[in-house]
Protein backbone atom coordinates (compact mmCIF):
# COMPACT_ATOMS: atom_id res chain seq x y z
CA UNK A 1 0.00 0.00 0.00
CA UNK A 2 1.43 3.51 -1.03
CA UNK A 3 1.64 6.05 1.63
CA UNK A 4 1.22 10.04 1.95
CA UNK A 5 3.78 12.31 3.34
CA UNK A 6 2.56 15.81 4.22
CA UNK A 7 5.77 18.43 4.79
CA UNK A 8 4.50 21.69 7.01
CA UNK A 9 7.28 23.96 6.11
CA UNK A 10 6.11 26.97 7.98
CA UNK A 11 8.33 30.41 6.90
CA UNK A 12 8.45 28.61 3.22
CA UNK A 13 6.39 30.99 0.92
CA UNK A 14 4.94 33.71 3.67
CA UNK A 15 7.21 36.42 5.07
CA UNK A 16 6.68 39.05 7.97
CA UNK A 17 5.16 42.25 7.07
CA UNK A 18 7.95 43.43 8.73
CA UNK A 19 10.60 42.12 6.61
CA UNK A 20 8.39 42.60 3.09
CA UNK A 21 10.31 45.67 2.10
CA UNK A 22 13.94 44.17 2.53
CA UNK A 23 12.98 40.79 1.18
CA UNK A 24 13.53 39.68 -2.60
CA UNK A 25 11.82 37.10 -4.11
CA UNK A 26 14.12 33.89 -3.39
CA UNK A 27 15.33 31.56 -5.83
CA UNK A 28 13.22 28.68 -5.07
CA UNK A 29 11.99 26.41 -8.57
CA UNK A 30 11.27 23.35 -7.01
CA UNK A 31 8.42 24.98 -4.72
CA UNK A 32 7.45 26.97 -7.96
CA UNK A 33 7.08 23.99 -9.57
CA UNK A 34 5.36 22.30 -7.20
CA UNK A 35 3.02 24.92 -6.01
CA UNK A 36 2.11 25.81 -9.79
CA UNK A 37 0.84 22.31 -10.71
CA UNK A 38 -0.76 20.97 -7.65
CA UNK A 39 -4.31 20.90 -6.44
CA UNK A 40 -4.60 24.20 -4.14
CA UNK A 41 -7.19 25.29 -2.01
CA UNK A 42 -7.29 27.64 1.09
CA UNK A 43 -6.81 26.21 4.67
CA UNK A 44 -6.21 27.05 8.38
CA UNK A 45 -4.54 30.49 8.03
CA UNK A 46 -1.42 31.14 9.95
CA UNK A 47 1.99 29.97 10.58
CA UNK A 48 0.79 26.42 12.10
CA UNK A 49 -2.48 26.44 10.21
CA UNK A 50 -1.16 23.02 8.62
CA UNK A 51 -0.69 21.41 11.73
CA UNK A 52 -4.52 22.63 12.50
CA UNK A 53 -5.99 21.75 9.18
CA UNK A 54 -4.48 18.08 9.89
CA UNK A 55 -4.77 17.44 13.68
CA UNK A 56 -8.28 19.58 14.36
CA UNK A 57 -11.95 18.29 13.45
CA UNK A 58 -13.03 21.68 12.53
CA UNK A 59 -9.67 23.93 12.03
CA UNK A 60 -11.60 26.81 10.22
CA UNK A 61 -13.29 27.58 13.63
CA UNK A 62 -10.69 26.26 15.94
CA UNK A 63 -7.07 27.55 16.26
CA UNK A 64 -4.76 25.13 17.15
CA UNK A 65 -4.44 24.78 20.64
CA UNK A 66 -0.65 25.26 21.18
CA UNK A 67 0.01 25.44 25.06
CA UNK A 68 -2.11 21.96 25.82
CA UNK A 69 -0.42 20.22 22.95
CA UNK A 70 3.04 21.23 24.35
CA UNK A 71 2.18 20.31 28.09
CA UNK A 72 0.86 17.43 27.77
CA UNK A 73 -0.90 17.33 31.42
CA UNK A 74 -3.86 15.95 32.31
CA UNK A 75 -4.53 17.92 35.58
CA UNK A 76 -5.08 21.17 34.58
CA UNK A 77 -8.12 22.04 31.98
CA UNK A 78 -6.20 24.87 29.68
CA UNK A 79 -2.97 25.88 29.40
CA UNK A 80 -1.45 29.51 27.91
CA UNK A 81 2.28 29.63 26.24
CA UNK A 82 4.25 32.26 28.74
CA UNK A 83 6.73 33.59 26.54
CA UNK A 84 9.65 35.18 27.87
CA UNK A 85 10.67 38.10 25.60
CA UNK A 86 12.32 41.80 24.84
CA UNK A 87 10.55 44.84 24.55
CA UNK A 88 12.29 47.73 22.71
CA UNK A 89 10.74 51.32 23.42
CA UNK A 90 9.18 53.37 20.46
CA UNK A 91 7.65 56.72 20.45
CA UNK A 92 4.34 56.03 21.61
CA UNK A 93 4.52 51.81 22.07
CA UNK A 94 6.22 48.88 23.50
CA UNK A 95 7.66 47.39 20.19
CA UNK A 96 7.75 43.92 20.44
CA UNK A 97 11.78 42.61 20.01
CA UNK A 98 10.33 39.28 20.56
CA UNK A 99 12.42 35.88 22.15
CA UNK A 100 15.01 35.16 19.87
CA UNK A 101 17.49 38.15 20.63
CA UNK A 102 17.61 36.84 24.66
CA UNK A 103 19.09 33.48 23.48
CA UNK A 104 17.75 32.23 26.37
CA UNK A 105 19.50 28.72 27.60
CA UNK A 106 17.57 25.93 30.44
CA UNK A 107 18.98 27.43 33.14
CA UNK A 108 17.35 30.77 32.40
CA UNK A 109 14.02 29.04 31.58
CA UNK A 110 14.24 27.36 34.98
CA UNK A 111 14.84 30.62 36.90
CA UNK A 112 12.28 32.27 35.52
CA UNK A 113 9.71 29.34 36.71
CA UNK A 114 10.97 29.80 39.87
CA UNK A 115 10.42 33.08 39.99
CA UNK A 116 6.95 33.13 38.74
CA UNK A 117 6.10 30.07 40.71
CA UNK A 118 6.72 31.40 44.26
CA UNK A 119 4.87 34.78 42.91
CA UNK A 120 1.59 33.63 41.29
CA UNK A 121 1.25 30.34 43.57
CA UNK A 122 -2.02 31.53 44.52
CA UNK A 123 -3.09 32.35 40.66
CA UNK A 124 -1.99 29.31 38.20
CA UNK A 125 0.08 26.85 37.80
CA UNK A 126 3.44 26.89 35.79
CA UNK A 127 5.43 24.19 33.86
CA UNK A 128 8.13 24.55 31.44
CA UNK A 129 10.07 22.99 28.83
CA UNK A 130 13.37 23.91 27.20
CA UNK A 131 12.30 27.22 25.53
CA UNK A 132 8.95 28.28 27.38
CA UNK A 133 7.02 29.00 29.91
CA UNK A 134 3.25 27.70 30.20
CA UNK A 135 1.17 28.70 32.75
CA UNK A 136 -2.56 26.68 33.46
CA UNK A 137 -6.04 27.11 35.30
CA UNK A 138 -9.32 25.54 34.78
CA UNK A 139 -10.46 27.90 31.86
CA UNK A 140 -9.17 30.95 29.62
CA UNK A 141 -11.91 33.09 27.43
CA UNK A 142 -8.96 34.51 25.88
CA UNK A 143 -8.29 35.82 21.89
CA UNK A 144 -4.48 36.48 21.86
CA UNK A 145 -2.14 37.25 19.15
CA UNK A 146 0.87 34.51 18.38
CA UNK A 147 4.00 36.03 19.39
CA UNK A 148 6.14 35.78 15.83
CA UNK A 149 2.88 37.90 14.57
CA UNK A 150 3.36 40.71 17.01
CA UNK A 151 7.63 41.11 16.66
CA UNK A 152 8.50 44.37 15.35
CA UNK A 153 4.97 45.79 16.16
CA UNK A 154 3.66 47.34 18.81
CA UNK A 155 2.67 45.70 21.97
CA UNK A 156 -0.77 47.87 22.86
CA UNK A 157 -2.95 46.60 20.19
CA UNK A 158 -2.04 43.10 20.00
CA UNK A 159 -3.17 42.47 23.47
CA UNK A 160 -5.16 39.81 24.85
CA UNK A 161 -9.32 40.10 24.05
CA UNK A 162 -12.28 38.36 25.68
CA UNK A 163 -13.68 37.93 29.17
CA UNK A 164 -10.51 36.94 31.09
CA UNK A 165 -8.59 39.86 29.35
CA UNK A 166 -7.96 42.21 32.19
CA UNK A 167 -6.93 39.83 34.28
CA UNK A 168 -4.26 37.95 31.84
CA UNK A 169 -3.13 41.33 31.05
CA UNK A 170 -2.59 42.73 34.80
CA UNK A 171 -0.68 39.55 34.75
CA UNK A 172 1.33 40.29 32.22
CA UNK A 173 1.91 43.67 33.71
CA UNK A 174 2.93 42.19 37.16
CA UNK A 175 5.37 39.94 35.35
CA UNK A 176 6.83 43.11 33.80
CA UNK A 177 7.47 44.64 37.42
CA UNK A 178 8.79 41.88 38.53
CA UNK A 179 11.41 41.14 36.59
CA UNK A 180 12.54 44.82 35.98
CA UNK A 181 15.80 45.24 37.98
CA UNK A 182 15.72 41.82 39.17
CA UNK A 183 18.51 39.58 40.42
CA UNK A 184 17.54 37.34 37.54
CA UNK A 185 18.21 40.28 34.92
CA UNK A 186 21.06 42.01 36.92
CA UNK A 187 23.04 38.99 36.23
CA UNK A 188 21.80 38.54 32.75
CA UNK A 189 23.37 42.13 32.10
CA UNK A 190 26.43 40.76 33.56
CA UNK A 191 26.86 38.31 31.12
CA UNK A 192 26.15 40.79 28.12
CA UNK A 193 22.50 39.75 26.94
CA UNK A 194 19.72 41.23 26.89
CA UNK A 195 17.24 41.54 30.00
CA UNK A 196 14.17 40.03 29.93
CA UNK A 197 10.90 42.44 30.01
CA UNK A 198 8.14 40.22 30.37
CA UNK A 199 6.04 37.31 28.81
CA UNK A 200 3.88 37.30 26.14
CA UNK A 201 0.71 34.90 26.93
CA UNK A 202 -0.67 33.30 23.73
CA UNK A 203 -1.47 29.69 22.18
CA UNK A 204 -4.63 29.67 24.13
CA UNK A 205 -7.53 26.64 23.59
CA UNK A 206 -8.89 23.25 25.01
CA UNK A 207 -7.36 19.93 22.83
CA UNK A 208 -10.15 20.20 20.37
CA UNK A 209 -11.54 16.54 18.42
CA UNK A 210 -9.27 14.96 16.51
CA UNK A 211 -9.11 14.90 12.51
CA UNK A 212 -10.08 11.37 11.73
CA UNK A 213 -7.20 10.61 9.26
CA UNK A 214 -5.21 10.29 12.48
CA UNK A 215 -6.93 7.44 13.62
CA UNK A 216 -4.60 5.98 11.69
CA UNK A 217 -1.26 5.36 12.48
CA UNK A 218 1.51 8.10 11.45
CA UNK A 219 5.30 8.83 11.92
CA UNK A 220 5.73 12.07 13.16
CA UNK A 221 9.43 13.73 11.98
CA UNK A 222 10.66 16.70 13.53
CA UNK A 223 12.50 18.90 16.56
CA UNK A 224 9.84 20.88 17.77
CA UNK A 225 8.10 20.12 20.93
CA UNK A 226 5.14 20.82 19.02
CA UNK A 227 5.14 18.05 16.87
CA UNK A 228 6.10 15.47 20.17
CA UNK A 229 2.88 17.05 21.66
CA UNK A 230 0.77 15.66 18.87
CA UNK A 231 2.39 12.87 18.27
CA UNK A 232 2.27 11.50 22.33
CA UNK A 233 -1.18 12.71 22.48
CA UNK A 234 -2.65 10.25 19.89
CA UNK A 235 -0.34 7.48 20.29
CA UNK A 236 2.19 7.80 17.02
CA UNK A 237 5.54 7.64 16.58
CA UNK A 238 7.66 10.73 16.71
CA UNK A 239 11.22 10.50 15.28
CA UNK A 240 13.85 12.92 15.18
CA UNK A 241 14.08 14.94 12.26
CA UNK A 242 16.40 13.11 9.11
CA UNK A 243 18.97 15.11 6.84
CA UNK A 244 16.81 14.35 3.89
CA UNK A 245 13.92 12.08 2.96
CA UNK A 246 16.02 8.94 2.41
CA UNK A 247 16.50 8.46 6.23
CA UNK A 248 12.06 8.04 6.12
CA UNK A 249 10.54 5.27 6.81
CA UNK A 250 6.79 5.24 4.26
CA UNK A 251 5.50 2.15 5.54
CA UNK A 252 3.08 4.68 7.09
CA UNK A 253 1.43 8.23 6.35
CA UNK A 254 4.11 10.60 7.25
CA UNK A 255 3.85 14.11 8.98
CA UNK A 256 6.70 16.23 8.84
CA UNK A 257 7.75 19.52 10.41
CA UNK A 258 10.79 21.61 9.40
CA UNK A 259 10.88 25.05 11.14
CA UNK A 260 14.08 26.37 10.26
CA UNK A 261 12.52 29.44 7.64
CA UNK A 262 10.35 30.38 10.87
CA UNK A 263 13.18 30.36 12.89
CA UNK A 264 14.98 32.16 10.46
CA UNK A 265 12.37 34.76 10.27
CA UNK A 266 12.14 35.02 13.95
CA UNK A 267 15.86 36.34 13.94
CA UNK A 268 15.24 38.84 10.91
CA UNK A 269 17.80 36.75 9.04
CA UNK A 270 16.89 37.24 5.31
CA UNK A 271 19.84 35.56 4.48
CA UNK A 272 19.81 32.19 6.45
CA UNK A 273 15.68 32.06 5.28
CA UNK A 274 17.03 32.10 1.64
CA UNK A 275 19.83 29.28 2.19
CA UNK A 276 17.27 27.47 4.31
CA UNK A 277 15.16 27.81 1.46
CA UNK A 278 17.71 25.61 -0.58
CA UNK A 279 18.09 23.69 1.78
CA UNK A 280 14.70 22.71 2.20
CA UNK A 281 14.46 21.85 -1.60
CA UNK A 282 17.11 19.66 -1.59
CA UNK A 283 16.70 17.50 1.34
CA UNK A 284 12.71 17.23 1.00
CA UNK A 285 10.75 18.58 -1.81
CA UNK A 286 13.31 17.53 -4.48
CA UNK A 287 13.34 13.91 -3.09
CA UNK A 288 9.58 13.94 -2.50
CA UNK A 289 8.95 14.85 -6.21
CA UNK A 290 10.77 11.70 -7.37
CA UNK A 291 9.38 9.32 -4.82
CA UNK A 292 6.08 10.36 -6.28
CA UNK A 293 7.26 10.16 -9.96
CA UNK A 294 8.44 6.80 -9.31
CA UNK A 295 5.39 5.82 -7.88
CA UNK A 296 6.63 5.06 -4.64
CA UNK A 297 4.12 7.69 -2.65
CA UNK A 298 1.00 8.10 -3.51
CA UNK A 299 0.37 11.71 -2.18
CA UNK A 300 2.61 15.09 -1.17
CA UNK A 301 0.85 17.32 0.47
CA UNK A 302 2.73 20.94 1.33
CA UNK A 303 2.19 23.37 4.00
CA UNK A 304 4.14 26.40 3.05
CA UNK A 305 2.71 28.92 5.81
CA UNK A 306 0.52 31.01 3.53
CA UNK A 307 -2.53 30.05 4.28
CA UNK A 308 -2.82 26.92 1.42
CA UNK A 309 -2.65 23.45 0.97
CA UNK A 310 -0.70 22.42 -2.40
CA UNK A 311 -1.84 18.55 -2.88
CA UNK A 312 0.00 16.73 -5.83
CA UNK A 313 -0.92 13.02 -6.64
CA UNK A 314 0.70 10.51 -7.99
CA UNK A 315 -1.56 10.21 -10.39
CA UNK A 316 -1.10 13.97 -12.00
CA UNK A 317 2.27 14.36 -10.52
CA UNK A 318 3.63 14.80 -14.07
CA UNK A 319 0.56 16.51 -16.34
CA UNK A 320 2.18 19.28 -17.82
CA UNK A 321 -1.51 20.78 -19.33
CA UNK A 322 -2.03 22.32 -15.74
CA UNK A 323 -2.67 25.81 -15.63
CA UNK A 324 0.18 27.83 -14.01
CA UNK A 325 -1.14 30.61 -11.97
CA UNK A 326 0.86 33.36 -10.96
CA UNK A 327 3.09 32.69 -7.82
CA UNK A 328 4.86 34.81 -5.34
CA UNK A 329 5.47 34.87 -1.86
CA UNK A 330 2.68 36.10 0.12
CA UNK A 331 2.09 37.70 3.84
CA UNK A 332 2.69 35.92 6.72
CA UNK A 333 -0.95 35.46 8.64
């Protein structure tokens, strides 16, 4: 029986408002190629809306629920993503530097759950993982804004919305005093980097029902804790991301994640986006076109990050009398 392998390559064809104006188009004619001739239609919009359209019943109503797929508990109800991150002043605004420039390492993650834990003990819980901070209660009515959508913006209208609002924001604002001229940031400063101004809540909602094509069983490929989330929650295997394709095992459907353009674009790096974008035809989409040529997959499915799903079939894989529509690379949702 052939197999499908889906590739969510977030970062791929959607850049940043913020970067538009320094950005060229890349050299990329493997995703043109690919993009041109498959079967598009519009999905889950945003940078993980892949991940939603395939995991979530209903992802056009739904966002994916970030925070609970990443903790993983099963004693508290919801869970929020507590982001540690740097806020640059502006004229009138907080502009939002984001995480990247703190370069945060697991001790610093650690300290700052200490530090929150012995202040909001009374208020929610707190876990952690390598890069983040997550804190839980029995329910958030929450609408917030994903951090790598609010960098280089301001902070005041990207706030949290909805009934629990002015609370998650006092929060926030709490966090902010707490940590200004603390030990914690005193001996950050001592070290060179950057202090750390607060935490930006976001990846709010409950683990929502389950797309049914995962009742079957997958192989999950990746680094991001993300991906382990889903992966542990419904029982799959999840296996460290390969070099290229030929390290993937198809006796299954296969799910993979490759964040390295996001990352990219989380640093500003216009440069390392473009070689990632190389990259990232030559160790998967290249491969993945002749698997399906040769008949040895019977599905590709990409997630680029701008808002589409490009399906090519075996089947049609090679039926040159598609239409080509215009292509470019579009704003990141």
């Amino acid at each position: 029986m052939k197999h499908s392998l889906t590739l969510h390559l977030p970062g791929l064809c959607a850049l940043p408002r913020r970067l538009q104006p320094d950005a060229v188009q890349p050299d990329m004619p493997l995703v043109e190629r690919f993009c041109r001739r498959a079967t598009r239609r519009e999905c889950a919009a945003g940078r993980w809306g892949g991940l939603a359209e395939r995991v979530l019943a209903n992802p056009q109503s739904t966002s994916l629920p970030l925070a609970n797929l990443l903790v993983m508990s099963d004693g508290v109800a919801e869970w929020l993503i507590a982001e540690p991150v740097y806020l640059e002043a502006g004229i009138d605004d907080l502009v939002m530097a984001g995480a990247a420039p703190l370069a945060l390492q697991p001790g610093d993650i650690e300290n700052l759950a200490d530090i929150l834990g012995g202040h909001f003990s009374g208020d929610f819980s707190i876990r952690h993982d390598a890069r983040r901070l997550y804190i839980g209660r029995d329910a958030w009515q929450l609408e917030t804004v994903p951090l790598h959508r609010v960098q280089g913006h301001g902070v005041r209208d990207n706030l949290p919305s909805g009934p629990d609002a002015r609370q998650a924001i006092s929060w926030m604002n709490e966090i902010q005093m707490l940590l200004h001229d603390s030990a914690f940031n005193r001996e950050r400063e001592t070290r060179g980097v950057l202090p750390v101004s607060g935490c930006w809540f976001w990846g709010e909602g409950r683990r929502a029902s389950l797309h049914a094509e995962l009742a079957m069983p997958i192989r999950w490929y990746g680094e991001d804790d993300l991906l382990k989330g889903i992966a542990q929650q419904y029982g799959d295997d999840f296996i460290a991301l390969p070099e290229n394709l030929a390290a993937v095992d198809f006796s299954q459907d296969v799910q993979l994640l490759d964040t390295r353009l996001a990352d990219a674009l989380d640093y500003n790096d216009l440069e390392e986006w473009q070689r990632g974008i190389t990259a990232v035809e030559s160790s998967w989409l290249a491969p993945a076109m002749d698997l399906l040529a040769r008949g040895a997959l019977n599905e590709v499915v990409l997630y680029p990050g701008d808002s589409h799903e490009y399906s090519l079939r075996n089947s049609d894989a090679w039926k040159f009398w598609r239409r080509w529509r215009e292509w470019q690379i579009a704003a990141e949702s």
